[in-house]
Protein backbone atom coordinates (compact mmCIF):
# COMPACT_ATOMS: atom_id res chain seq x y z
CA UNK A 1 -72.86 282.84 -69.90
CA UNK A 2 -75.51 281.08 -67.32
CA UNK A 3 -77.38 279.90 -70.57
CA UNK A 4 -74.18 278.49 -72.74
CA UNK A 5 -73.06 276.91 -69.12
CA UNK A 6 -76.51 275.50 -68.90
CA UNK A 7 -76.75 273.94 -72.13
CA UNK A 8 -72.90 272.48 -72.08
CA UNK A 9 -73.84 271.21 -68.62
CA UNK A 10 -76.97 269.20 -70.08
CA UNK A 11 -76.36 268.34 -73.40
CA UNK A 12 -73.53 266.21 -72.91
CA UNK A 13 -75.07 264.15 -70.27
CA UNK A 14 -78.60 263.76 -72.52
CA UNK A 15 -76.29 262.77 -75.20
CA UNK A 16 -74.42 259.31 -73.29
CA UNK A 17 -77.80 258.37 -71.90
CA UNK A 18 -79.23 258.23 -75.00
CA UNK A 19 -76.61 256.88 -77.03
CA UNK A 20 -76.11 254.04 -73.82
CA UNK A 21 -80.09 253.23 -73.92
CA UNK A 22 -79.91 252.40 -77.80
CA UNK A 23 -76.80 249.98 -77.67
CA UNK A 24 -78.78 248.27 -74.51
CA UNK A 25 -82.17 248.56 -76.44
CA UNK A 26 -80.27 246.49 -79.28
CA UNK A 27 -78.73 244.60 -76.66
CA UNK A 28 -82.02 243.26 -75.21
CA UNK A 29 -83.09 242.72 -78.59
CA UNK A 30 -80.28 240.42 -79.78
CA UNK A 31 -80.82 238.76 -76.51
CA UNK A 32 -84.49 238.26 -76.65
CA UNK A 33 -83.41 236.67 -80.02
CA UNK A 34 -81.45 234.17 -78.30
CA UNK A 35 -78.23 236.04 -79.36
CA UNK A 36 -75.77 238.62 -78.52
CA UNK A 37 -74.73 241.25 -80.14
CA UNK A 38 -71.71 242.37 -81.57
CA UNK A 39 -70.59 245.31 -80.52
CA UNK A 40 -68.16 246.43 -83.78
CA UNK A 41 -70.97 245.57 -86.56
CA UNK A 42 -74.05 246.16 -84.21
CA UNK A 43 -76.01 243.33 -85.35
CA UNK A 44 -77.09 240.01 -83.95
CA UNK A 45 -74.51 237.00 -84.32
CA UNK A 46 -74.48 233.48 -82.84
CA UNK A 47 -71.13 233.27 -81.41
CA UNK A 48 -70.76 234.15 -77.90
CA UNK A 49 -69.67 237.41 -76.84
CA UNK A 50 -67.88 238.93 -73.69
CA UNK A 51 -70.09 242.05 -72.73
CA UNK A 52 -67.66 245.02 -72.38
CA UNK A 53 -69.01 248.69 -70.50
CA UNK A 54 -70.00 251.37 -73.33
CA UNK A 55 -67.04 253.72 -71.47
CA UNK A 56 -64.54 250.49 -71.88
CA UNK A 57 -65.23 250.95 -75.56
CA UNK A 58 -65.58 254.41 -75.72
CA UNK A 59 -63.80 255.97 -73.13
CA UNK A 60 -62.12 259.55 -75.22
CA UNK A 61 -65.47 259.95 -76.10
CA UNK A 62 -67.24 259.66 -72.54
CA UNK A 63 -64.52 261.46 -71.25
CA UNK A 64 -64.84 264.62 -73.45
CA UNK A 65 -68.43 264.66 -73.11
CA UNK A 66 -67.76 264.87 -69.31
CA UNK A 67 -65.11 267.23 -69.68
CA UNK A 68 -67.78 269.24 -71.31
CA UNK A 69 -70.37 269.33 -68.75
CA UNK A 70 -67.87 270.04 -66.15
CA UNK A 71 -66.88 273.26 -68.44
CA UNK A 72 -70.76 274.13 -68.14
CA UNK A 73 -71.12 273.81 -64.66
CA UNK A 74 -67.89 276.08 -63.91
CA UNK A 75 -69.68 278.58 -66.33
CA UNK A 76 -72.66 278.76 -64.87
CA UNK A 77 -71.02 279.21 -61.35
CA UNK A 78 -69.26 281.60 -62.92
CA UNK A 79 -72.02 283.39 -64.30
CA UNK A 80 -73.66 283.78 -61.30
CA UNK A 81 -70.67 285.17 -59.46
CA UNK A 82 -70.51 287.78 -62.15
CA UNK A 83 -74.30 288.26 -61.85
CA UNK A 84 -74.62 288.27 -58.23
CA UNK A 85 -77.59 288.38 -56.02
CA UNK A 86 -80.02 290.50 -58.31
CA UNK A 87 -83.86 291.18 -57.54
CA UNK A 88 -86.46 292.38 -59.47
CA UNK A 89 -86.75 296.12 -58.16
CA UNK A 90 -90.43 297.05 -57.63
């Protein structure tokens, strides 16, 4: 249980920060270009844009993934309530 709780606790997190540093890598980009970038298509355009938060426009899907972490962390508390204070025996 520690291990699933550990990965579920992780994952999620390593998942949004990625995902968040490639839009603003693209973001940079199109602005580098002298652009912005639309956020529906993902590429490059002229027109001028109103920047909106990655959660505004995907909030189910941030919320889930922290929904799932906070599942991992209760299992791994759990898990080491149902462990308990082990030591190696010599």
């Amino acid at each position: 249980m520690l291990r699933i709780g550990a990965l579920l606790f992780a994952l999620p997190g390593i998942l949004l920060l990625t995902l968040y540093g490639l839009e603003m890598s693209a973001l940079n980009d199109c602005k580098e270009l002298g652009q912005s970038l639309d956020f529906n298509s993902g590429q490059c355009s002229s027109a001028e844009q109103q920047y909106s938060s990655y959660y505004q426009r995907h909030a189910l899907f941030v919320n889930l993934m922290m929904l799932a972490s906070l599942i991992g962390a209760l299992m791994m508390t759990w898990g080491m309530m149902v462990k308990g204070m082990t030591r190696p025996k010599h």
